[in-house]
N, C-alpha and C. Protein backbone atom coordinates (compact mmCIF):
# COMPACT_ATOMS: atom_id res chain seq x y z
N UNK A 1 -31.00 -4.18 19.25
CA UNK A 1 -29.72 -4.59 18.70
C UNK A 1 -28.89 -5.23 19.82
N UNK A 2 -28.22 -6.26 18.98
CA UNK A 2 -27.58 -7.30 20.37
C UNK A 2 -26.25 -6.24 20.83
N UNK A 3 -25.68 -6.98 21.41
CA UNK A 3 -23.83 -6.22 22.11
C UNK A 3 -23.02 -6.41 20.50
N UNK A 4 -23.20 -7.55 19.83
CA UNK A 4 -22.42 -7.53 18.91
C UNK A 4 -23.27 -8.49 17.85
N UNK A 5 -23.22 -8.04 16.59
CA UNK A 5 -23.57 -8.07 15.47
C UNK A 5 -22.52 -9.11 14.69
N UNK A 6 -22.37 -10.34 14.91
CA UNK A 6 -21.78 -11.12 13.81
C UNK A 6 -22.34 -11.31 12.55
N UNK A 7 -21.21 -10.90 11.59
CA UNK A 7 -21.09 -11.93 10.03
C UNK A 7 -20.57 -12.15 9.38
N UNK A 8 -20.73 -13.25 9.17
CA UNK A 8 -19.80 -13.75 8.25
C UNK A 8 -19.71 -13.28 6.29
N UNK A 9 -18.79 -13.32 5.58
CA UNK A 9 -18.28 -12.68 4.59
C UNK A 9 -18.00 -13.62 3.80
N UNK A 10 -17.75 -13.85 2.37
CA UNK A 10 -17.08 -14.84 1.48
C UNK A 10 -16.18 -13.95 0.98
N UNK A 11 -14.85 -14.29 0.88
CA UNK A 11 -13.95 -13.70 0.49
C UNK A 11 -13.32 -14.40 -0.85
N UNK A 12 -12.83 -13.74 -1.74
CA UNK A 12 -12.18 -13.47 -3.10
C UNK A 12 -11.24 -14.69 -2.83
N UNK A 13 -10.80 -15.53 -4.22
CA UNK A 13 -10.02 -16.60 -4.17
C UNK A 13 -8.77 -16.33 -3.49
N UNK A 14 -8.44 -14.96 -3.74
CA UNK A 14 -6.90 -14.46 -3.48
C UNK A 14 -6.54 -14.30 -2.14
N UNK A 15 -7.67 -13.74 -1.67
CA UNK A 15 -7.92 -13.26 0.12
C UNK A 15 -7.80 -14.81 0.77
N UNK A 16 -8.98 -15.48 0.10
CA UNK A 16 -8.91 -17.13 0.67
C UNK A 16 -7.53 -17.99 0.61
N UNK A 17 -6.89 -17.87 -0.17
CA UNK A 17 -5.20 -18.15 -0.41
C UNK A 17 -4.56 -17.46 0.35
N UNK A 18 -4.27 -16.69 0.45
CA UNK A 18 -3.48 -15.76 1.34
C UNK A 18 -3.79 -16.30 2.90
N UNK A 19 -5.27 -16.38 3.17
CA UNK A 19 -6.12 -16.39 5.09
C UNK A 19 -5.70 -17.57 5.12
N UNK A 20 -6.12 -18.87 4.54
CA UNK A 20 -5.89 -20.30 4.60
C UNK A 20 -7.48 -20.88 4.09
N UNK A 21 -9.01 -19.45 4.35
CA UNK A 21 -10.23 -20.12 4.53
C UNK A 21 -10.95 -18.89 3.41
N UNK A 22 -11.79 -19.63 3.23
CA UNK A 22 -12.81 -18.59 2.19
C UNK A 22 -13.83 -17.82 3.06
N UNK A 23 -13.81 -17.38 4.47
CA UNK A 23 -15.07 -17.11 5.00
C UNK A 23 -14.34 -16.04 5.85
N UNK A 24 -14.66 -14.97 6.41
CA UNK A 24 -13.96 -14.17 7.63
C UNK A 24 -15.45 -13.43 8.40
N UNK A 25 -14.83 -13.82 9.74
CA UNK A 25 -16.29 -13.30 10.29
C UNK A 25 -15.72 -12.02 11.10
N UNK A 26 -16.57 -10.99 11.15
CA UNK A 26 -16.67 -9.75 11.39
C UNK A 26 -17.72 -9.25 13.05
N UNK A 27 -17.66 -8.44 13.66
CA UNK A 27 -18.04 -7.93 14.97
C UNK A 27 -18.49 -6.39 14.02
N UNK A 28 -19.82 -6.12 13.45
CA UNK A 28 -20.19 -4.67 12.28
C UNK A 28 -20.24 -4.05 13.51
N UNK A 29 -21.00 -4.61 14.81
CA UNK A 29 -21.03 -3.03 15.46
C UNK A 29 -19.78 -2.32 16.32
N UNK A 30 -18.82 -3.44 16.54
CA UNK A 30 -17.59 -2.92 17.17
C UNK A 30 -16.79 -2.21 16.09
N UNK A 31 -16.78 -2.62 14.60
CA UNK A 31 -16.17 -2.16 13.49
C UNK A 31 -16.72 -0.60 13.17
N UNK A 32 -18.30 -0.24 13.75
CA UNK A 32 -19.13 0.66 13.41
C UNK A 32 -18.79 1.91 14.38
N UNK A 33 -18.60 1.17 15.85
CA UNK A 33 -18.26 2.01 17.41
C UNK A 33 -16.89 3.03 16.54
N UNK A 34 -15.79 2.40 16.08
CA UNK A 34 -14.47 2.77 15.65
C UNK A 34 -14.48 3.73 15.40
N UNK A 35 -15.39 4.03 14.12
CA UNK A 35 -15.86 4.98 13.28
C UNK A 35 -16.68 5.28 12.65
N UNK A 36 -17.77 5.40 13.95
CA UNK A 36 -19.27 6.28 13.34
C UNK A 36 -19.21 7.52 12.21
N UNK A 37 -17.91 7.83 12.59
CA UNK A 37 -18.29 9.26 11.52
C UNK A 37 -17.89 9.06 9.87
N UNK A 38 -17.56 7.55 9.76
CA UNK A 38 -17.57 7.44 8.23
C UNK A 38 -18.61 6.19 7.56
N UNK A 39 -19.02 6.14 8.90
CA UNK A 39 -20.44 4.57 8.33
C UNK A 39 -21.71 5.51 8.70
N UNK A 40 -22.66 5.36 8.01
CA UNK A 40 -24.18 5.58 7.70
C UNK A 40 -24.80 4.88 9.36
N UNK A 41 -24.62 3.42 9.08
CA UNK A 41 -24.99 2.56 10.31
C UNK A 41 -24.20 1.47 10.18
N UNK A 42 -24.42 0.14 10.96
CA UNK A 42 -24.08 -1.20 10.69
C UNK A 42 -24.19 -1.78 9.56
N UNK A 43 -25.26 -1.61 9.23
CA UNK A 43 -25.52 -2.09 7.45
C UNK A 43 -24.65 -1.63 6.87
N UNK A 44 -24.50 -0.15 6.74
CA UNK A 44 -23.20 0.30 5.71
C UNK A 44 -21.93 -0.15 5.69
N UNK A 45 -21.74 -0.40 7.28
CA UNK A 45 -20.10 -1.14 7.41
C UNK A 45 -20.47 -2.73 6.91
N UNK A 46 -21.23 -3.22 7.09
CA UNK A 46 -21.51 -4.72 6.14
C UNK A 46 -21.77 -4.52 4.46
N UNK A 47 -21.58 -3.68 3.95
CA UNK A 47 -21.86 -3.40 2.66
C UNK A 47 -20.84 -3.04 2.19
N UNK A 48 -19.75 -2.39 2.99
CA UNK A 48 -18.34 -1.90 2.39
C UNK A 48 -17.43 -3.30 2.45
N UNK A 49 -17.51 -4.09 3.83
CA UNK A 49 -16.84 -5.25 3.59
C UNK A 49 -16.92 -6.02 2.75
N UNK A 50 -18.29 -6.00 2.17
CA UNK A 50 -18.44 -7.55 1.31
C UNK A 50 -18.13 -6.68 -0.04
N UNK A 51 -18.51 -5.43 -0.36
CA UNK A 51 -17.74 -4.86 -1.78
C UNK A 51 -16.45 -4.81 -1.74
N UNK A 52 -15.40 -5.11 -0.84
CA UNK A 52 -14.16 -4.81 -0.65
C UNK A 52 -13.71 -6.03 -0.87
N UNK A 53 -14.15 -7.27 0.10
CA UNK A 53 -13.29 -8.63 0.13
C UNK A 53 -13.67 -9.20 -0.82
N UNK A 54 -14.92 -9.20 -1.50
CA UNK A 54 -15.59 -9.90 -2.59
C UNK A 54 -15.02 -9.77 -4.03
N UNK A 55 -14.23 -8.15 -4.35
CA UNK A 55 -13.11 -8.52 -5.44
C UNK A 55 -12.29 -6.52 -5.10
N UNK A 56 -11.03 -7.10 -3.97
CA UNK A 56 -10.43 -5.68 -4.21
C UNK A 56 -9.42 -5.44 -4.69
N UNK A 57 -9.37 -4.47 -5.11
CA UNK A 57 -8.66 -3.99 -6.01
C UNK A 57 -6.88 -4.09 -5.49
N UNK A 58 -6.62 -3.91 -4.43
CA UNK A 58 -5.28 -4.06 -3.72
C UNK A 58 -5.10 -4.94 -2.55
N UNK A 59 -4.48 -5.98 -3.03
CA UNK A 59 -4.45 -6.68 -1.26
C UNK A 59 -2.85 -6.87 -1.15
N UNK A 60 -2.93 -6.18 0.16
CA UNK A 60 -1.59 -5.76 0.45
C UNK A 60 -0.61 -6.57 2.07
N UNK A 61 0.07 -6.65 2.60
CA UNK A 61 0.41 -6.75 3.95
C UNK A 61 -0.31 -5.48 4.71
N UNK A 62 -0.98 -6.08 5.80
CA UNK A 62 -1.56 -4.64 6.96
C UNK A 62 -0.60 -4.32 7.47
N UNK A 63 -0.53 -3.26 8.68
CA UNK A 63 0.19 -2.78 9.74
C UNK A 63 0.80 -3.46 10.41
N UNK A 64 -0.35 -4.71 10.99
CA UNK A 64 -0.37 -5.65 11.99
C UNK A 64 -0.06 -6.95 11.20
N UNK A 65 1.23 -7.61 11.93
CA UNK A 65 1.80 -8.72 11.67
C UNK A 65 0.92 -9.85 11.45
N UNK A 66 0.85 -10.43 10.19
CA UNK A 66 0.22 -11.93 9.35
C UNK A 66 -0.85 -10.98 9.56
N UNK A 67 -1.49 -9.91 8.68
CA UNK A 67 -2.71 -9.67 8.79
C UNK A 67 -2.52 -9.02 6.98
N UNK A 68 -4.03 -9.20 6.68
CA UNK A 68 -3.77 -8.77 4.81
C UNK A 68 -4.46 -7.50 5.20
N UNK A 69 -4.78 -6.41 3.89
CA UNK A 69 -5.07 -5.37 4.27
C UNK A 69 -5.65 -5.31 2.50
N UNK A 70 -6.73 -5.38 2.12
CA UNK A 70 -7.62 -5.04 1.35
C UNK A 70 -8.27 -4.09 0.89
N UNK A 71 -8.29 -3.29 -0.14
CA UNK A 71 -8.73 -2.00 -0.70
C UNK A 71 -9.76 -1.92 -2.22
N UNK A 72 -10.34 -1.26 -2.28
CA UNK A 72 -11.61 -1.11 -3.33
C UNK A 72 -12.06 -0.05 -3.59
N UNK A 73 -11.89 0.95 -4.77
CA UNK A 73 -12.87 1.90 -5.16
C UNK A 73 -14.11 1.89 -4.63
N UNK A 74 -14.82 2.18 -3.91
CA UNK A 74 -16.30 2.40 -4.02
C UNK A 74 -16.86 2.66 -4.92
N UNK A 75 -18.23 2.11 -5.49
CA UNK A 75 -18.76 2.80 -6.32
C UNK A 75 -19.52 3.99 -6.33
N UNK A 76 -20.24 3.56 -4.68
CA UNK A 76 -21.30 4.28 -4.76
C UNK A 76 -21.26 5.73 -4.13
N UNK A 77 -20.05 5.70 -3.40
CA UNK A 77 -20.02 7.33 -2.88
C UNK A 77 -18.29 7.83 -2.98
N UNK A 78 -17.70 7.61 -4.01
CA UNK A 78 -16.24 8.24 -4.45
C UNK A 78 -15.66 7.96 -3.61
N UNK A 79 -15.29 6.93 -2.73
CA UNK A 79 -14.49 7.21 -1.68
C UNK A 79 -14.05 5.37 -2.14
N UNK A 80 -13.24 4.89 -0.80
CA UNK A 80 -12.05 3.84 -0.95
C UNK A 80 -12.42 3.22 0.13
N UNK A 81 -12.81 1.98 0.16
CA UNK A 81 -13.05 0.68 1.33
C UNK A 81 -11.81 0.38 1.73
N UNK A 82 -11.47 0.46 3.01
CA UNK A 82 -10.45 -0.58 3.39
C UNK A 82 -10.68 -1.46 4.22
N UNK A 83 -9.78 -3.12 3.96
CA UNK A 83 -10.63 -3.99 5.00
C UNK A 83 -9.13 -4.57 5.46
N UNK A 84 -8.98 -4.55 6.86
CA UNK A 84 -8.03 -5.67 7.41
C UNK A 84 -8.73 -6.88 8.11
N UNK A 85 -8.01 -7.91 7.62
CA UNK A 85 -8.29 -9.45 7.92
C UNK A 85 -6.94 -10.06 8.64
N UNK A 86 -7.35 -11.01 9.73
CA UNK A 86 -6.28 -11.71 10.41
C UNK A 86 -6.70 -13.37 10.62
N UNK A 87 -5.63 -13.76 10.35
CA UNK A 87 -5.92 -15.25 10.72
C UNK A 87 -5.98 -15.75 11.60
N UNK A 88 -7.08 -16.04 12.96
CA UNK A 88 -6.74 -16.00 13.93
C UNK A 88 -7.18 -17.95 14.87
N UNK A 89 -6.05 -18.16 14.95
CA UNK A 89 -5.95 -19.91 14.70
C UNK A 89 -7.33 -20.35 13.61
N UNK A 90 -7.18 -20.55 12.62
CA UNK A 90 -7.62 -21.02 11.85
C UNK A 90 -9.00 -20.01 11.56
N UNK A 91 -9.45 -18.76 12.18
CA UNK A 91 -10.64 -18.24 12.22
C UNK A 91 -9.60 -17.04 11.36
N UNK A 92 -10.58 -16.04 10.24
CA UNK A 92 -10.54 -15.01 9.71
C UNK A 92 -11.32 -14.26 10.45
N UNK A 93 -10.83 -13.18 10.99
CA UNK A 93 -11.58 -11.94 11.24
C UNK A 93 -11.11 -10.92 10.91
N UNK A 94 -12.14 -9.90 10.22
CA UNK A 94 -12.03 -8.66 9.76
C UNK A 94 -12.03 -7.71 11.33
N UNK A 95 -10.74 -7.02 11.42
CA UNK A 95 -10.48 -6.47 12.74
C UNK A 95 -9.99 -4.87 12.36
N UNK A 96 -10.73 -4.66 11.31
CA UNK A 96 -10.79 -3.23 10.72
C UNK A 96 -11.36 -2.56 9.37
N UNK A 97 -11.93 -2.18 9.40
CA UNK A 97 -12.92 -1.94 8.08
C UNK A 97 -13.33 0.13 7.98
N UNK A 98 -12.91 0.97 7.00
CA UNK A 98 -13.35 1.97 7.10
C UNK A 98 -13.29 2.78 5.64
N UNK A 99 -13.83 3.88 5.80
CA UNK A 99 -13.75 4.68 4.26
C UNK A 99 -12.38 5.56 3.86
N UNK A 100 -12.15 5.59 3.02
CA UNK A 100 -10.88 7.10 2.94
C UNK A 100 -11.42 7.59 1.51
N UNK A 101 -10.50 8.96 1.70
CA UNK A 101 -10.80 10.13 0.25
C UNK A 101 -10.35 9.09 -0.69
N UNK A 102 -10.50 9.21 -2.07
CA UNK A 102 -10.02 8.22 -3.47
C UNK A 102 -8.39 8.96 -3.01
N UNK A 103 -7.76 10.17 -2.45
CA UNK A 103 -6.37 10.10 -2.90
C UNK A 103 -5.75 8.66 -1.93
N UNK A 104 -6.44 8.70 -1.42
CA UNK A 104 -5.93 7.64 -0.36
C UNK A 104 -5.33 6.08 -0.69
N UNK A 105 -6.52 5.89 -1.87
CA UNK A 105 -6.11 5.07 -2.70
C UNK A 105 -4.59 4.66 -3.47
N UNK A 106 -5.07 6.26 -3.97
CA UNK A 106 -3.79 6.26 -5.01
C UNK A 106 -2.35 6.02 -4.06
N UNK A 107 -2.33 6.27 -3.15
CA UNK A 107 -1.33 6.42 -2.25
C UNK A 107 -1.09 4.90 -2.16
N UNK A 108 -1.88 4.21 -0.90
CA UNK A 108 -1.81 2.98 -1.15
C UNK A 108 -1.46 2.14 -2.91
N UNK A 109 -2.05 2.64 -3.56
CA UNK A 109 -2.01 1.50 -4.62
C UNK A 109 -0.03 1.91 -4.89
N UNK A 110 0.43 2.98 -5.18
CA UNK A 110 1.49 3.19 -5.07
C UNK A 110 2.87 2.43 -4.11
N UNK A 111 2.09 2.38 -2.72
CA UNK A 111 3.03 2.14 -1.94
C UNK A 111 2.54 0.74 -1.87
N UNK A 112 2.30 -0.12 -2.74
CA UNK A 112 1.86 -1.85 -2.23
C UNK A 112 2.45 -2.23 -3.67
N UNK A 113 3.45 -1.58 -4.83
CA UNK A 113 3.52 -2.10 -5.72
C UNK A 113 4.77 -2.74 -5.55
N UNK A 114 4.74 -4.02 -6.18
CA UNK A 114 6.16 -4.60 -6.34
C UNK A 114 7.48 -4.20 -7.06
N UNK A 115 8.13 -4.22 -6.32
CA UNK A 115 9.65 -3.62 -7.14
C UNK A 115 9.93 -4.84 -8.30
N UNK A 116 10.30 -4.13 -9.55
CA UNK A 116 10.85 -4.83 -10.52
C UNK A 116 12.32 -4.67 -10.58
N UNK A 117 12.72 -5.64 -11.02
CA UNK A 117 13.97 -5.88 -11.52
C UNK A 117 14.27 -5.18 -12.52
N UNK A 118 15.65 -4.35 -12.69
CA UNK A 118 15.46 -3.71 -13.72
C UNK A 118 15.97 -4.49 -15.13
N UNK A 119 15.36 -4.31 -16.26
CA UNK A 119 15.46 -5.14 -17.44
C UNK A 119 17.30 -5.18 -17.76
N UNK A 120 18.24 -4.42 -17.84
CA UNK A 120 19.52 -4.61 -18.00
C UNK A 120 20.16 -4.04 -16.96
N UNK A 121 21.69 -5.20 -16.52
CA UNK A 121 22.34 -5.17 -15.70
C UNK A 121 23.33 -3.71 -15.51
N UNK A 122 22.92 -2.80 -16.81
CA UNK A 122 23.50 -1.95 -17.66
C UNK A 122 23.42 -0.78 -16.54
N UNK A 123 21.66 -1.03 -16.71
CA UNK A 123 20.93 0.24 -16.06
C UNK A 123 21.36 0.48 -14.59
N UNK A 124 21.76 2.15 -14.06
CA UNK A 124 21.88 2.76 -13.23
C UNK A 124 20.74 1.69 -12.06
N UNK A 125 21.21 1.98 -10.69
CA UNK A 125 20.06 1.82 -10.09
C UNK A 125 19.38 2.95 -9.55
N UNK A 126 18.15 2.26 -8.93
CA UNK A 126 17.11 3.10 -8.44
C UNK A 126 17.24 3.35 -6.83
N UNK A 127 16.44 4.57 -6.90
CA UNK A 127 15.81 4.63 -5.31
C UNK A 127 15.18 3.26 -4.99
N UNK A 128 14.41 2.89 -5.89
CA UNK A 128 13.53 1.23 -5.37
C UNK A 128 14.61 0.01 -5.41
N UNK A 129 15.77 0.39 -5.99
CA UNK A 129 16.96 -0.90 -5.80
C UNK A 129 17.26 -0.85 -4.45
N UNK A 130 18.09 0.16 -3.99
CA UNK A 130 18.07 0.84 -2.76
C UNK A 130 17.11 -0.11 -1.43
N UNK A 131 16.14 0.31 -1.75
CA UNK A 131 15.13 -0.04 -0.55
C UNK A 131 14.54 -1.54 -1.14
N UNK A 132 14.78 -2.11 -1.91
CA UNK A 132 14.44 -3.62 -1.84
C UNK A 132 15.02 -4.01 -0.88
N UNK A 133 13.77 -5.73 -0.71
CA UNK A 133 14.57 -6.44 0.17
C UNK A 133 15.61 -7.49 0.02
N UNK A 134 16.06 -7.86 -1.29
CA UNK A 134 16.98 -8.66 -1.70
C UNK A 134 17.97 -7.76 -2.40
N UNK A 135 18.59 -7.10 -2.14
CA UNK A 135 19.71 -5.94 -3.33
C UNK A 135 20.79 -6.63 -3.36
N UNK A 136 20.88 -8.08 -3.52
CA UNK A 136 21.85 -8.74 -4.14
C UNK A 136 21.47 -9.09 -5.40
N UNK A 137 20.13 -9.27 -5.31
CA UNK A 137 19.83 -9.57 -7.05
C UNK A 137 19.19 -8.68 -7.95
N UNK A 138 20.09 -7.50 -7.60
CA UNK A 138 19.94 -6.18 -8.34
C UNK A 138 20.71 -5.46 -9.06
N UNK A 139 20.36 -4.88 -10.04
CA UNK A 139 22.02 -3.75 -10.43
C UNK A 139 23.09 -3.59 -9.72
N UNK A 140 24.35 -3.59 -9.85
CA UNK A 140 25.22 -2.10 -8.53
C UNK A 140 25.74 -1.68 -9.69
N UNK A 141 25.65 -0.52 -8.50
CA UNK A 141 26.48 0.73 -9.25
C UNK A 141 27.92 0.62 -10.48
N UNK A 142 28.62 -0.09 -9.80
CA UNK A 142 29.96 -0.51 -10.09
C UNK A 142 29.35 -1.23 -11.78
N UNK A 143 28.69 -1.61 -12.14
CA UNK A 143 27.64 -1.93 -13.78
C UNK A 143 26.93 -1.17 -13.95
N UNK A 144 26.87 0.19 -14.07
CA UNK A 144 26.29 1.34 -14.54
C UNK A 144 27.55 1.62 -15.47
N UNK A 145 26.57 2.02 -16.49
CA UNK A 145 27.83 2.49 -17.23
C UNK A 145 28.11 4.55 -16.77
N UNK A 146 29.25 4.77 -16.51
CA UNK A 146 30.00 5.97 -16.39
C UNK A 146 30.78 6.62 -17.35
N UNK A 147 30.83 7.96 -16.97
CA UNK A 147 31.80 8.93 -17.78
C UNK A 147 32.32 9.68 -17.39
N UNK A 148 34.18 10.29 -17.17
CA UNK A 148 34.44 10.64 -16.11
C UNK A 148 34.98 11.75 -17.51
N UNK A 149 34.93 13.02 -16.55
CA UNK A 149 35.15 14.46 -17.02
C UNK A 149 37.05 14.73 -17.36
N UNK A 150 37.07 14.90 -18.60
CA UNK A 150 38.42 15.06 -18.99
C UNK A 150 38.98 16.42 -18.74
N UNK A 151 37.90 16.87 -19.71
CA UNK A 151 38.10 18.81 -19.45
C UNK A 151 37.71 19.32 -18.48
N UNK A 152 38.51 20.38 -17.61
CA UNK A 152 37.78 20.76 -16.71
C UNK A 152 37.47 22.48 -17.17
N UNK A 153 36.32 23.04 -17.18
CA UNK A 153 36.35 24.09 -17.90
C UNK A 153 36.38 25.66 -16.41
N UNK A 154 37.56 26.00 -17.13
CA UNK A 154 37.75 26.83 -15.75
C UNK A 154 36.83 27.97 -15.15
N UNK A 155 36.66 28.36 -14.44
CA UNK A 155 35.68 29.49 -14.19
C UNK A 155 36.38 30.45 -13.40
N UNK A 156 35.89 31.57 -13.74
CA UNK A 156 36.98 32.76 -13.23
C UNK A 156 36.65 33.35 -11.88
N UNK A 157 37.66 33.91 -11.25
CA UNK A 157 37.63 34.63 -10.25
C UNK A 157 36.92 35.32 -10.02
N UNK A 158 35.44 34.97 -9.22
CA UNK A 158 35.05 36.44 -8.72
C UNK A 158 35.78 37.85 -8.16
N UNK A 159 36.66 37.15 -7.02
CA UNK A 159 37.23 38.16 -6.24
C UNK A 159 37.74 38.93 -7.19
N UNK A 160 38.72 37.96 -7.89
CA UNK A 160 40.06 38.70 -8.68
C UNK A 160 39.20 39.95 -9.75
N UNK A 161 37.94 39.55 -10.10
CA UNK A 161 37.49 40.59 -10.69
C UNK A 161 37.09 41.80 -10.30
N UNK A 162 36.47 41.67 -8.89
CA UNK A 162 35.85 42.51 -8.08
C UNK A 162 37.02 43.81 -7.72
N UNK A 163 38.20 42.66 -7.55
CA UNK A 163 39.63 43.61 -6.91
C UNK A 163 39.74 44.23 -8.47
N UNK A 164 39.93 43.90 -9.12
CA UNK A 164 40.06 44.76 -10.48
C UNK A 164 39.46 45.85 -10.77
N UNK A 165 38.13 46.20 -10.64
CA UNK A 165 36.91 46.86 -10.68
C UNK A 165 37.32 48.06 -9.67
N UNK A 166 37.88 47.73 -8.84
CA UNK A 166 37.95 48.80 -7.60
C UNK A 166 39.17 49.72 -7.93
């Protein structure tokens, strides 16, 4: 086996839109060195990439700045592909590739979803209004509809009862 194991990948229309190129080439045995303890061998880390970029299920922003970050059910052993890709002057390389538990998924698929707008200007806002990145073109508060308490219903004295009692 050489120092490094190149190959190249065809990636999903969406991945190819996003990179600029339909192709991302990969280093399996430096991707393999990372994390022996979740790849079989080299082959296996070339078998998770191309099930991952070839149609995944979440493609998200990575960690690492202008880099996508790609995710896929596995089929074959319950677990979750992840692939990061970077554009690197005009070259795609996959500069991270590994397995996680399926909750891992769910997590990700959660935290990569887009905030919606909420359907009426009516509606309260959200925690996700909050943390958008445009919250000018969102609910405010001040268009929620409110109801302010007329009655106030009194509640009695502990003490004064306690002193009574004695």
């Amino acid at each position: 086996m050489s120092d490094k194991e190149l190959e190249i990948f065809n990636l999903c229309e969406r991945l190819a839109e996003l990179l600029g190129d339909k192709e991302a080439i990969a280093d399996l045995k430096r991707l393999y060195e990372k994390h022996p303890e979740m790849f079989k061998n080299v082959q296996d880390v070339a078998d998770t990439i191309n099930e991952v970029v070839s149609e995944p299920e979440i493609i998200t922003n990575a960690k690492r700045e202008g880099a996508i970050l790609a995710a896929k059910k596995l089929e074959q052993n319950h677990k979750m592909g992840e692939v990061a890709i970077e554009n690197d002057n005009g070259t795609n390389i996959v500069f991270h590739a590994n397995k996680k538990r399926l909750s891992e998924f769910n997590k990700l698929e959660k935290a990569s979803r887009l905030l919606v707008e909420t359907p009426s200007a009516e509606a309260a806002p959200t925690w996700s209004n909050r943390c958008a990145d445009n919250s000018n073109e969102l609910s405010k508060c001040d268009k929620a509809p409110s109801t302010t308490a007329t009655n106030i219903i009194p509640q009695e004295n502990k003490n004064k009862i306690d002193f009574q009692a004695k």
